[in-house]
C-alpha atoms as a PDB file:
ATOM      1  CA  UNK A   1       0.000   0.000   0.000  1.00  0.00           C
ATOM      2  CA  UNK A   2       2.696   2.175   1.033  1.00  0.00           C
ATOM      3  CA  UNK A   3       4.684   1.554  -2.502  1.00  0.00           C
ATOM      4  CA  UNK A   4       1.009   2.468  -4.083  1.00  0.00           C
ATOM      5  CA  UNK A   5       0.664   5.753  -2.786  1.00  0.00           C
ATOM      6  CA  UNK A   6       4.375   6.885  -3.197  1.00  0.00           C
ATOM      7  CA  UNK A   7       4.032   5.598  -6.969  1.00  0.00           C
ATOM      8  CA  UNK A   8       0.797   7.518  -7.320  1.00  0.00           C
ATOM      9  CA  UNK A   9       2.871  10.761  -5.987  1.00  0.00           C
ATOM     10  CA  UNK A  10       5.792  10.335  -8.102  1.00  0.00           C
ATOM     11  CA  UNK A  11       3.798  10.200 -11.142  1.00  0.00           C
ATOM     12  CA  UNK A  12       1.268  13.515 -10.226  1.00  0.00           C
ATOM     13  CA  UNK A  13       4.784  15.183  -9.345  1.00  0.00           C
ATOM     14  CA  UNK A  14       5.892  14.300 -12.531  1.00  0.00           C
ATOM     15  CA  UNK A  15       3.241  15.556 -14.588  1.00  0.00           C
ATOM     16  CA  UNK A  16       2.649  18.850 -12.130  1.00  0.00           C
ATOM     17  CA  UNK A  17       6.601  19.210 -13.447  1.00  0.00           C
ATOM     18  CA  UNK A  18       5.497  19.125 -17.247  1.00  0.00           C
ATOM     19  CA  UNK A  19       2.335  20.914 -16.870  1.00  0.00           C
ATOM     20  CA  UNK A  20       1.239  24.300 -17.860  1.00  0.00           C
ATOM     21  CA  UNK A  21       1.266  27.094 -14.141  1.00  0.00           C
ATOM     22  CA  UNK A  22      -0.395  30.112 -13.478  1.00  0.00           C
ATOM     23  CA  UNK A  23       0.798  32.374 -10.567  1.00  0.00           C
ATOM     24  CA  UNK A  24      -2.305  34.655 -10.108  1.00  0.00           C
ATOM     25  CA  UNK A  25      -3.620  36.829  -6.580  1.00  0.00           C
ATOM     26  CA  UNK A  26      -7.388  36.538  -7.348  1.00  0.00           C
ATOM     27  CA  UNK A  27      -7.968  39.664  -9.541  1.00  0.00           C
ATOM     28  CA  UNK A  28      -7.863  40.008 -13.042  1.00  0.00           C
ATOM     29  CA  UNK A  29     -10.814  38.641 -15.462  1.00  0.00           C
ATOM     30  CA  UNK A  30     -12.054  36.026 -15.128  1.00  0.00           C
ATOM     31  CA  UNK A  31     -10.162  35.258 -11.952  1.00  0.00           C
ATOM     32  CA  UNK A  32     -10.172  31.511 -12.558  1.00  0.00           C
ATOM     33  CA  UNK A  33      -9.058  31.478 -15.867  1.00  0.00           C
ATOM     34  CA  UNK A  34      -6.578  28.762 -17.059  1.00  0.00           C
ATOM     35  CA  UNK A  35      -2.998  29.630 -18.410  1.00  0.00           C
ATOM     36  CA  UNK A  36      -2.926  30.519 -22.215  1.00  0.00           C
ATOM     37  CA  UNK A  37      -2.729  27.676 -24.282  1.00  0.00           C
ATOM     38  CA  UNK A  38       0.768  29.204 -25.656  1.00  0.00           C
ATOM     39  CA  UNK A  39       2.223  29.647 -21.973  1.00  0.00           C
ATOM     40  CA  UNK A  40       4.745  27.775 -19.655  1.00  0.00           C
ATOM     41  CA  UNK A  41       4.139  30.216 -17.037  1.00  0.00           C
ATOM     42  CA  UNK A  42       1.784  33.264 -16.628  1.00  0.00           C
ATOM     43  CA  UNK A  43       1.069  35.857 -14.132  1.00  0.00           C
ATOM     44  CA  UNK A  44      -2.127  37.607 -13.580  1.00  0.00           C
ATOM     45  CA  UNK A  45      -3.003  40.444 -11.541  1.00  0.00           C
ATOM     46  CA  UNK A  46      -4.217  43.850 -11.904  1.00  0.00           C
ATOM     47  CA  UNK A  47      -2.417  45.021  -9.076  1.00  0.00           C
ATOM     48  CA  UNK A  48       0.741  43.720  -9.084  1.00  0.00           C
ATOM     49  CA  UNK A  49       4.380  43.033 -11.536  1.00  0.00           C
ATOM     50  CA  UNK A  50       7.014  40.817 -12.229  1.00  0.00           C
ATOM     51  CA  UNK A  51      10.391  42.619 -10.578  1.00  0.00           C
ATOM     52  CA  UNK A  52      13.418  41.366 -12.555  1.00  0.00           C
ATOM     53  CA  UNK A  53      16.826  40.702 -10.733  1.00  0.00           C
ATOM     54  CA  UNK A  54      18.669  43.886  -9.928  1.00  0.00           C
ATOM     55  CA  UNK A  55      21.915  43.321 -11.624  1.00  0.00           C
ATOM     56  CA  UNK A  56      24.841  46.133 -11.681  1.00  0.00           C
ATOM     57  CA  UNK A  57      26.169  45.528 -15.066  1.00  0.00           C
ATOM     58  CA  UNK A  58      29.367  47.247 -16.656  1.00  0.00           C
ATOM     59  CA  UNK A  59      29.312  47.262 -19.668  1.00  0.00           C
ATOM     60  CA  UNK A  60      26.782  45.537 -22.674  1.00  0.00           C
ATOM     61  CA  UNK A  61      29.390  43.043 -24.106  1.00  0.00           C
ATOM     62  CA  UNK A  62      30.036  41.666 -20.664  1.00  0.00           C
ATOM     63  CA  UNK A  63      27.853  38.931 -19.411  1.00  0.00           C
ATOM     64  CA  UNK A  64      29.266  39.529 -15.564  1.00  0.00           C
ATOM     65  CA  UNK A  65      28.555  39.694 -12.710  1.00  0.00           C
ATOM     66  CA  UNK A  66      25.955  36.977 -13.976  1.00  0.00           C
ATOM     67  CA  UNK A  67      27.297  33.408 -13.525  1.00  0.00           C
ATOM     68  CA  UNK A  68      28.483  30.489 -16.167  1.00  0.00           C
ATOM     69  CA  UNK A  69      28.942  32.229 -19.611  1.00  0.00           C
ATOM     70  CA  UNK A  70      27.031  34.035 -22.005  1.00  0.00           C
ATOM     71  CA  UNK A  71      28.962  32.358 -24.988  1.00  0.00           C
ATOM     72  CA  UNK A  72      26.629  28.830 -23.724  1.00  0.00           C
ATOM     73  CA  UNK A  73      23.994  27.449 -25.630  1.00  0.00           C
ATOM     74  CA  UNK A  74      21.210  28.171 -23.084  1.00  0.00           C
ATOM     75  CA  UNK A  75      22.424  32.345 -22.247  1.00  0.00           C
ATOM     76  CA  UNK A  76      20.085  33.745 -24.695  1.00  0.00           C
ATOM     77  CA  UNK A  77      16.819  35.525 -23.584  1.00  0.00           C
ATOM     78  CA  UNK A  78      18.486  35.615 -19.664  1.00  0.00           C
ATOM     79  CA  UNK A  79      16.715  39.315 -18.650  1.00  0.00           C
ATOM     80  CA  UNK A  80      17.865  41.547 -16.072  1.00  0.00           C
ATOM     81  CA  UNK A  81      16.996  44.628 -14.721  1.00  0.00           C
ATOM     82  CA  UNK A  82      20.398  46.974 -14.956  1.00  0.00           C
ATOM     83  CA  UNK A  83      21.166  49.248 -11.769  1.00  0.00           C
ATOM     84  CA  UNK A  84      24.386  50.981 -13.284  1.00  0.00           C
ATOM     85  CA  UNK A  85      23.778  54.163 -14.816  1.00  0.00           C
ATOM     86  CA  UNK A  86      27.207  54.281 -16.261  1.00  0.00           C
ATOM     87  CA  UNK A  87      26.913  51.286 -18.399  1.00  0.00           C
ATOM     88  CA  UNK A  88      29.349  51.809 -20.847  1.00  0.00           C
ATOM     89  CA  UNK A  89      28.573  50.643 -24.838  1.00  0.00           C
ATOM     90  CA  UNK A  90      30.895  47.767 -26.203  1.00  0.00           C
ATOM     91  CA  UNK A  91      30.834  45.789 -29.629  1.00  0.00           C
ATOM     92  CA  UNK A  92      30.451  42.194 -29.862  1.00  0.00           C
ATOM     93  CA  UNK A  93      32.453  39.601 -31.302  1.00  0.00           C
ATOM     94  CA  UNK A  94      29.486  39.704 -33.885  1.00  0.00           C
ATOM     95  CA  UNK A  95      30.721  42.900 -34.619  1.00  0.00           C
ATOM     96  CA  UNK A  96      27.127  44.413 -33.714  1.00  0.00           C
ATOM     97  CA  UNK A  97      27.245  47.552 -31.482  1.00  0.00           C
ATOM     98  CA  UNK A  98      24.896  47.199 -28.293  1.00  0.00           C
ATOM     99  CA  UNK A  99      24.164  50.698 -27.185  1.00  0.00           C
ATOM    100  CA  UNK A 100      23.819  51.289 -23.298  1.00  0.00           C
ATOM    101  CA  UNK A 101      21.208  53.135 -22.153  1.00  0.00           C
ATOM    102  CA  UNK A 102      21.569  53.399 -18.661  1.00  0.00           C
ATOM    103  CA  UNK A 103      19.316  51.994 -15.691  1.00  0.00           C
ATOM    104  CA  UNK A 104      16.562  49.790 -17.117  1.00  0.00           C
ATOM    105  CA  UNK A 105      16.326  45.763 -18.715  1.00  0.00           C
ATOM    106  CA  UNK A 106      18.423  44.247 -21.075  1.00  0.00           C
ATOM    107  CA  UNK A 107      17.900  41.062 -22.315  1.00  0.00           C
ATOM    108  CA  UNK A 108      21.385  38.531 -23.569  1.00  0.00           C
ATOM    109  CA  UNK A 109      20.924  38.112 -27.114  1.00  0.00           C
ATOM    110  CA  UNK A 110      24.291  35.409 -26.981  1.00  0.00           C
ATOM    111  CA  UNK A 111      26.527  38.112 -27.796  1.00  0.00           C
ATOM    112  CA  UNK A 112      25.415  41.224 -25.802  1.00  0.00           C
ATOM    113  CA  UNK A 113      22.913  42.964 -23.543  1.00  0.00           C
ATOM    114  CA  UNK A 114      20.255  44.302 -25.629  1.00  0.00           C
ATOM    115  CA  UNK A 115      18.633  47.659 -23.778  1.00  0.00           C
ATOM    116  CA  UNK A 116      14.485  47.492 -23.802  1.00  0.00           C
ATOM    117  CA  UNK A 117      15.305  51.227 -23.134  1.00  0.00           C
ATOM    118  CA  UNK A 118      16.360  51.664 -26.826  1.00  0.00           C
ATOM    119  CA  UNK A 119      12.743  51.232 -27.957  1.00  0.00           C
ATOM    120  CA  UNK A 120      12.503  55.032 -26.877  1.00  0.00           C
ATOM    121  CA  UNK A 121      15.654  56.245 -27.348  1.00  0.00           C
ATOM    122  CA  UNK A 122      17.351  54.757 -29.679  1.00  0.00           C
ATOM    123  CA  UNK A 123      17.594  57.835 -32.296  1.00  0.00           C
ATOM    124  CA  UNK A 124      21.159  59.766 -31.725  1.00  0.00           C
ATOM    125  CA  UNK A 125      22.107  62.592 -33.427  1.00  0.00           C
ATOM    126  CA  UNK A 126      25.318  65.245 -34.312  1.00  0.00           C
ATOM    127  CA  UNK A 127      24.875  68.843 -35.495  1.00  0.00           C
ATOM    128  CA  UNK A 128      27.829  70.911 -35.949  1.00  0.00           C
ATOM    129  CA  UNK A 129      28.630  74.166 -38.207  1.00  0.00           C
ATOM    130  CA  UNK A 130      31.873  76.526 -38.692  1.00  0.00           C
ATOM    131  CA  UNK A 131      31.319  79.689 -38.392  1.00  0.00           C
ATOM    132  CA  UNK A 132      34.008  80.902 -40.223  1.00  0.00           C
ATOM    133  CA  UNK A 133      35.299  80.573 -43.851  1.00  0.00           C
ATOM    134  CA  UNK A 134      38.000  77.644 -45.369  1.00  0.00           C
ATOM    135  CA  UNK A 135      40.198  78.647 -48.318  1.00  0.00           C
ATOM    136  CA  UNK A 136      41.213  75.641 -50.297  1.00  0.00           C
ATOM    137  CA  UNK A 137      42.950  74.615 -53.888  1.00  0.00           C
ATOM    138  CA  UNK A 138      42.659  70.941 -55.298  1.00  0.00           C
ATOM    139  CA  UNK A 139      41.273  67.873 -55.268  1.00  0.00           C
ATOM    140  CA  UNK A 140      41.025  65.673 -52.205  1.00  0.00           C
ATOM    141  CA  UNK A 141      40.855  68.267 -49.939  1.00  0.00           C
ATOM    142  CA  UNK A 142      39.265  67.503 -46.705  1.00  0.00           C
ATOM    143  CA  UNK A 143      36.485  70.072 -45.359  1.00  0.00           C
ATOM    144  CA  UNK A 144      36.057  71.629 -42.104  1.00  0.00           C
ATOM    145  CA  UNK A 145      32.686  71.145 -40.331  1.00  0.00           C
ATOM    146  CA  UNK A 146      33.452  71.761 -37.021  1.00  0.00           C
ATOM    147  CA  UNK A 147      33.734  74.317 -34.500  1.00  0.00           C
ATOM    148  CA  UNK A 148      30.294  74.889 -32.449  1.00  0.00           C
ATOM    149  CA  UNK A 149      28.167  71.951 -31.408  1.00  0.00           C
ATOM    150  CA  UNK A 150      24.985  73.359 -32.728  1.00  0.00           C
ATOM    151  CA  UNK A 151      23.586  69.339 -30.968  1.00  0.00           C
ATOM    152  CA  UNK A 152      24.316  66.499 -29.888  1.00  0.00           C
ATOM    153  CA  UNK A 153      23.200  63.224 -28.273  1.00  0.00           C
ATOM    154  CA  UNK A 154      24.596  60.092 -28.287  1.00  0.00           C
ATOM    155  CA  UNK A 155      24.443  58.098 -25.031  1.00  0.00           C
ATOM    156  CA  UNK A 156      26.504  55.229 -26.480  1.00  0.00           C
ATOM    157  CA  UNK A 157      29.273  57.185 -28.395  1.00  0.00           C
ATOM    158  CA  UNK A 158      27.899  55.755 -31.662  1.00  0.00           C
ATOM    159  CA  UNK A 159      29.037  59.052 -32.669  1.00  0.00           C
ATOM    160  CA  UNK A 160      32.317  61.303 -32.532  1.00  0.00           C
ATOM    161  CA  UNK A 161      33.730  63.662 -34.379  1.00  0.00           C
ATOM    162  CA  UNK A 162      36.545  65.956 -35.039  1.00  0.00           C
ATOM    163  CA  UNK A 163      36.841  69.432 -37.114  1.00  0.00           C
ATOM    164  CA  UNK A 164      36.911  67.516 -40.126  1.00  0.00           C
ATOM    165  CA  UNK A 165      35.954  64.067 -39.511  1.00  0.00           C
ATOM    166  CA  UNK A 166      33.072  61.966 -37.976  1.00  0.00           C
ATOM    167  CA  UNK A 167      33.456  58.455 -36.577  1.00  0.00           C
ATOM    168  CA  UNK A 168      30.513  55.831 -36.605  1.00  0.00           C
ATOM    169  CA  UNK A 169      30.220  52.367 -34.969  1.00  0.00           C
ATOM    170  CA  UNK A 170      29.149  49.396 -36.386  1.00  0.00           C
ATOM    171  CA  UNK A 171      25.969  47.701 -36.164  1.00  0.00           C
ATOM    172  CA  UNK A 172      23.704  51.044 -36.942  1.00  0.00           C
ATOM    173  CA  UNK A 173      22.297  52.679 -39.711  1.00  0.00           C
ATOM    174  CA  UNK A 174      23.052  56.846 -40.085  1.00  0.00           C
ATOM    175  CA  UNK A 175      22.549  59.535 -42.402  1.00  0.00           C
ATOM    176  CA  UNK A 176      25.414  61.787 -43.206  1.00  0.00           C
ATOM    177  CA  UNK A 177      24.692  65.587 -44.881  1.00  0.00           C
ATOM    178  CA  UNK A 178      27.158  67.983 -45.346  1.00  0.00           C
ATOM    179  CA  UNK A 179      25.785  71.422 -46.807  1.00  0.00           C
ATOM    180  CA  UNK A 180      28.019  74.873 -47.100  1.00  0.00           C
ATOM    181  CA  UNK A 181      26.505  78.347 -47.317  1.00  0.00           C
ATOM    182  CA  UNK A 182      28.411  79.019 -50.625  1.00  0.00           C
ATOM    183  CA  UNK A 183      31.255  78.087 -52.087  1.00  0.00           C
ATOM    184  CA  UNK A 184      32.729  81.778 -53.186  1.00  0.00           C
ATOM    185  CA  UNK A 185      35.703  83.661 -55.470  1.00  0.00           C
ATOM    186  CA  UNK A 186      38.696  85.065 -53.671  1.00  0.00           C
ATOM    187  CA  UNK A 187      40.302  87.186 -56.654  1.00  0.00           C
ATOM    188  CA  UNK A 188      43.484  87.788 -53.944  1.00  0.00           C
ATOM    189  CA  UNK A 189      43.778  91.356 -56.144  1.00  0.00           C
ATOM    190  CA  UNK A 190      42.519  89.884 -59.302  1.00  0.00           C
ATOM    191  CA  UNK A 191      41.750  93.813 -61.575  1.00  0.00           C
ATOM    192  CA  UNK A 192      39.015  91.441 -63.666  1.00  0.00           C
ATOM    193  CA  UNK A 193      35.335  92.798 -63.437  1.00  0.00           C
ATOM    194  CA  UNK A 194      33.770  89.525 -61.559  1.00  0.00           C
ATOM    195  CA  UNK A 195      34.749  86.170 -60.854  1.00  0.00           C
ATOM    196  CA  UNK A 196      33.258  82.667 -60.222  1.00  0.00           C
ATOM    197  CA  UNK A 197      34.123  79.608 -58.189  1.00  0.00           C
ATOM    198  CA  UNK A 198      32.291  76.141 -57.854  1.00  0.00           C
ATOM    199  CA  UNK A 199      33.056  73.314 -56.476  1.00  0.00           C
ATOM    200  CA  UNK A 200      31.702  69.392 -55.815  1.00  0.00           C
ATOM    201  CA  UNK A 201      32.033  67.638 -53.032  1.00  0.00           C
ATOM    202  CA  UNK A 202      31.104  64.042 -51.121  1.00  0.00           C
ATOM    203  CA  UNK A 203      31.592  61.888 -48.928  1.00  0.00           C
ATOM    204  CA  UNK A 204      34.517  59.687 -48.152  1.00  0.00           C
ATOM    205  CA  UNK A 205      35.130  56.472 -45.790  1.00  0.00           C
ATOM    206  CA  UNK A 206      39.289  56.527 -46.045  1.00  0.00           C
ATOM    207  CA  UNK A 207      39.646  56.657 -49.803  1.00  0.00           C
ATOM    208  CA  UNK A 208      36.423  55.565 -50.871  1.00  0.00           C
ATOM    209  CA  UNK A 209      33.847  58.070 -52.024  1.00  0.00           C
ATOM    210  CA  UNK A 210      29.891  57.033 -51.537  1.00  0.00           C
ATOM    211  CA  UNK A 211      26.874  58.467 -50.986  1.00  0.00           C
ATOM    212  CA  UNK A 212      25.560  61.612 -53.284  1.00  0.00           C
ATOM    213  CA  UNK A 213      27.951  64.659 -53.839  1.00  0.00           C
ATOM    214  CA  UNK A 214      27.136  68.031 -53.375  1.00  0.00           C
ATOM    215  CA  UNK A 215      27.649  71.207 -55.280  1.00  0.00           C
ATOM    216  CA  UNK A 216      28.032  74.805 -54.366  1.00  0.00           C
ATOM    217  CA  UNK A 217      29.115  77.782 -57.010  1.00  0.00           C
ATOM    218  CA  UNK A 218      28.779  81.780 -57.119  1.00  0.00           C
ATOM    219  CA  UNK A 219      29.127  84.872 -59.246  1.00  0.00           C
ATOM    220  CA  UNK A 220      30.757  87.824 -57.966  1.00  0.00           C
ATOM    221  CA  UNK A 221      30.509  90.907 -59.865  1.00  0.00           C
ATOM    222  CA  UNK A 222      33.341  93.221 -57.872  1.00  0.00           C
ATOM    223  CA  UNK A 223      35.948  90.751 -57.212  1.00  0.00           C
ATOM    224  CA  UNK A 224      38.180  93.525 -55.755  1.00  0.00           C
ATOM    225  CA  UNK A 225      36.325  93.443 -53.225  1.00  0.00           C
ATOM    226  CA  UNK A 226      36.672  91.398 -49.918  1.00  0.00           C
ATOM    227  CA  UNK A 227      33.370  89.006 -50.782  1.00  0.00           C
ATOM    228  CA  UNK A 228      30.232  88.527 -47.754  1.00  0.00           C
ATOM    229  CA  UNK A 229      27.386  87.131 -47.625  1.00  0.00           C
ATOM    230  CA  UNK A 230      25.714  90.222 -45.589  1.00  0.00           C
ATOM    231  CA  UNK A 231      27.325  92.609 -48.328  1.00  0.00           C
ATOM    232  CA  UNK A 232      25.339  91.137 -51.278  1.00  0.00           C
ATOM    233  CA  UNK A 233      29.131  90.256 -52.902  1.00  0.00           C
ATOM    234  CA  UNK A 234      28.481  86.554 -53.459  1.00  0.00           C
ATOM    235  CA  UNK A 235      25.353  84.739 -55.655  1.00  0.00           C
ATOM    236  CA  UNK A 236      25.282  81.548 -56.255  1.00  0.00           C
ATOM    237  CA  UNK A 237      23.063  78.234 -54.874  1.00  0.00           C
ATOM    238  CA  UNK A 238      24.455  74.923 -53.350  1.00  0.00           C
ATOM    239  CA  UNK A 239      23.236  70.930 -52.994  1.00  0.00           C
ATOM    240  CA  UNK A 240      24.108  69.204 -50.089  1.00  0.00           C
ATOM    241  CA  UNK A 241      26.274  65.917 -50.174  1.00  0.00           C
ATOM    242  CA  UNK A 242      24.371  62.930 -48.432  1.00  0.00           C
ATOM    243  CA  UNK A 243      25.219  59.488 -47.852  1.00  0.00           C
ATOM    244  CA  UNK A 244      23.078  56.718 -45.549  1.00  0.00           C
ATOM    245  CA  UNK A 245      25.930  54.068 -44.127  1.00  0.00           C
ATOM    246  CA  UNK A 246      25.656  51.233 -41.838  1.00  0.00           C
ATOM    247  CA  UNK A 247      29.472  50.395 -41.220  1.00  0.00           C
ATOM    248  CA  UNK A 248      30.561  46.416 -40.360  1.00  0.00           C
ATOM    249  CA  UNK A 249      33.281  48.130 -38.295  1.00  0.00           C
ATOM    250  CA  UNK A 250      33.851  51.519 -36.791  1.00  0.00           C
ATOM    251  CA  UNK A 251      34.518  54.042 -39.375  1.00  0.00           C
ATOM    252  CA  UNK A 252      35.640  57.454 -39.987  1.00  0.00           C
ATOM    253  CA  UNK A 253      34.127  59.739 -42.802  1.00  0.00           C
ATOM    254  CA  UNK A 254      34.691  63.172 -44.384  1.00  0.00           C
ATOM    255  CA  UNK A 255      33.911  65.767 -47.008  1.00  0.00           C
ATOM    256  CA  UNK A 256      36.525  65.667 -49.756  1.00  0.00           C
ATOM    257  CA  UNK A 257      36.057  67.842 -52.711  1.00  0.00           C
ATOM    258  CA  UNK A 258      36.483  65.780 -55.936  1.00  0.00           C
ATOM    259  CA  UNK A 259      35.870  69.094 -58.574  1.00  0.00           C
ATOM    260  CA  UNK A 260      36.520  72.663 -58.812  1.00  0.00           C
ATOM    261  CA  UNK A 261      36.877  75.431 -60.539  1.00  0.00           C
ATOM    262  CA  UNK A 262      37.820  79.480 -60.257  1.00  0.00           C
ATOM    263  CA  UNK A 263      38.463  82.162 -62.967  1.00  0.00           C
ATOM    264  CA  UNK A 264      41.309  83.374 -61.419  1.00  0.00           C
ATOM    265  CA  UNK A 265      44.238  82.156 -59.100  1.00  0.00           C
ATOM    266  CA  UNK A 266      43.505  82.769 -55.899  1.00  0.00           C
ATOM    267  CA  UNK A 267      41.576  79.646 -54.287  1.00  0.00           C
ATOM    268  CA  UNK A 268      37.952  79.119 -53.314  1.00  0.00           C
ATOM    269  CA  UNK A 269      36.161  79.931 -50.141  1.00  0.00           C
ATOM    270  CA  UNK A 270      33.413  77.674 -48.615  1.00  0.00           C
ATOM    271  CA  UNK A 271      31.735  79.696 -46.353  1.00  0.00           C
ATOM    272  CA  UNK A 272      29.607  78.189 -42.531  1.00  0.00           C
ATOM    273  CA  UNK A 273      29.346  74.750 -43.288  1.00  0.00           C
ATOM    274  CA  UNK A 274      27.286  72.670 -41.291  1.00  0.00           C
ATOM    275  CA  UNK A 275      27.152  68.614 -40.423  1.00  0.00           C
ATOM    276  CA  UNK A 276      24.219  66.434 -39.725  1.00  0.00           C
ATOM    277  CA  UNK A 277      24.407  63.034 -38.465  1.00  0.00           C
ATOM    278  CA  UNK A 278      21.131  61.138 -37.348  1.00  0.00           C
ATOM    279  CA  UNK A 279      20.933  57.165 -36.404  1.00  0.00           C
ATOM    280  CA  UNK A 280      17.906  55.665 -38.723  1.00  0.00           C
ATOM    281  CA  UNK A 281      15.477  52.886 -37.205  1.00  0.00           C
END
């Protein structure tokens, strides 16, 4: 008898094991309601949530303080809630960027913490301009964008930048657009009665051009004289040079022009440039 009723345990144990469980506190509707046919486990309540583990992560490519490894078969989907608010942003060895975002849950996706945070905030952006003017002569050379931080936002450092040079980081799709005032003539004491300048510009990542170039050109009628925009010295119109990237490594860009011309020697001016770099969905 005794054997009967331990056999009869083992085997409702064993099926209790396998079975479908509901964790509920009495409200929700209907209140007796079975699990969903699609669910291991499920909570109900109206008046209550799950709380995660409170984990004080360092960085997103770095599966401690948790224990065993996050390269094992059975890491992916482990969720924790993140306490660190300096969380810093790391690449994986899937060369995938995984952006930190502060306190809030990640999830392992077998190669890095994935923020639930980015859902909301995962646009970043760069706006920059240069107040001032660059004279330049040939091909290849690289523009100046820099100087004031007209904005900026980029948690994760998916974005930096220099005077004349923006770096991205893999794993994330951006748009690039570079756009000068105008591209003007600087007769340096030319005695002709006007003068003209263009040039064309784009993109570069190293030596490689991509994207769409730009163009900028003017007419000035008194080249003797010192050309501004707030003088009425310089017409002319200007297209900006755009490119959308998502790098497989971290990459630097720049403007390079790749055509100009002037009617007299003296060199071309492009006047307040201006950057924009925005992360895409």
């Amino acid at each position: 008898m005794t054997k009967f009723i331990f056999l009869c345990f083992l085997v409702t144990a064993t099926l209790g094991a396998n079975a479908q469980q509901k964790i509920k506190d009495g409200t929700g509707t209907p209140a007796t309601s079975l699990p969903a046919a699609g669910s291991i486990l499920e909570v109900q309540s109206t008046q209550g949530g799950i709380r995660f583990p409170q984990v004080a992560l360092t960085s997103t490519i770095v599966w401690a303080p948790l224990l065993g490894s996050g390269a094992a078969a059975t890491s992916p989907g482990m969720t924790v809630y993140n306490t660190t608010a300096g969380i810093t942003s790391g690449t994986g060895t899937n060369s995938t960027l995984y952006p930190a975002y502060g306190i809030g849950e990640y999830y392992w996706d077998g190669f890095g913490w994935v923020s639930k945070n980015a859902a909301v905030t995962k646009t970043e952006f760069l706006q920059t301009s240069f107040s001032g003017t660059q004279i330049f002569s040939g091909i290849g050379t690289a523009l100046t964008f820099g100087g004031t931080t007209d904005g900026y936002y980029s948690p994760s450092n998916s974005i930096t930048y220099t005077a004349n040079s923006v770096t991205l980081q893999p794993g994330r799709t951006y748009q690039l657009e570079y756009a000068p005032l105008q591209a003007f003539y600087y007769p340096n004491g030319s005695s002709s009665n006007q003068g003209y300048a263009y040039a064309i510009y784009q993109w570069f990542a190293g030596a490689t051009a991509i994207g769409q170039w730009g163009f900028t050109g003017s007419l000035q009628q008194n080249p003797n004289v010192t050309p501004t925009i707030t003088t009425g010295q310089v017409d002319g119109f200007r297209s900006c040079a755009k490119a959308i990237v998502r790098p497989a490594v971290a990459t630097t860009y720049s403007v390079k022009t790749i055509a100009y011309s002037e009617s007299a020697t003296g060199g071309i001016r492009i006047s307040t440039p201006s950057l924009t770099v925005i992360t895409l969905p």
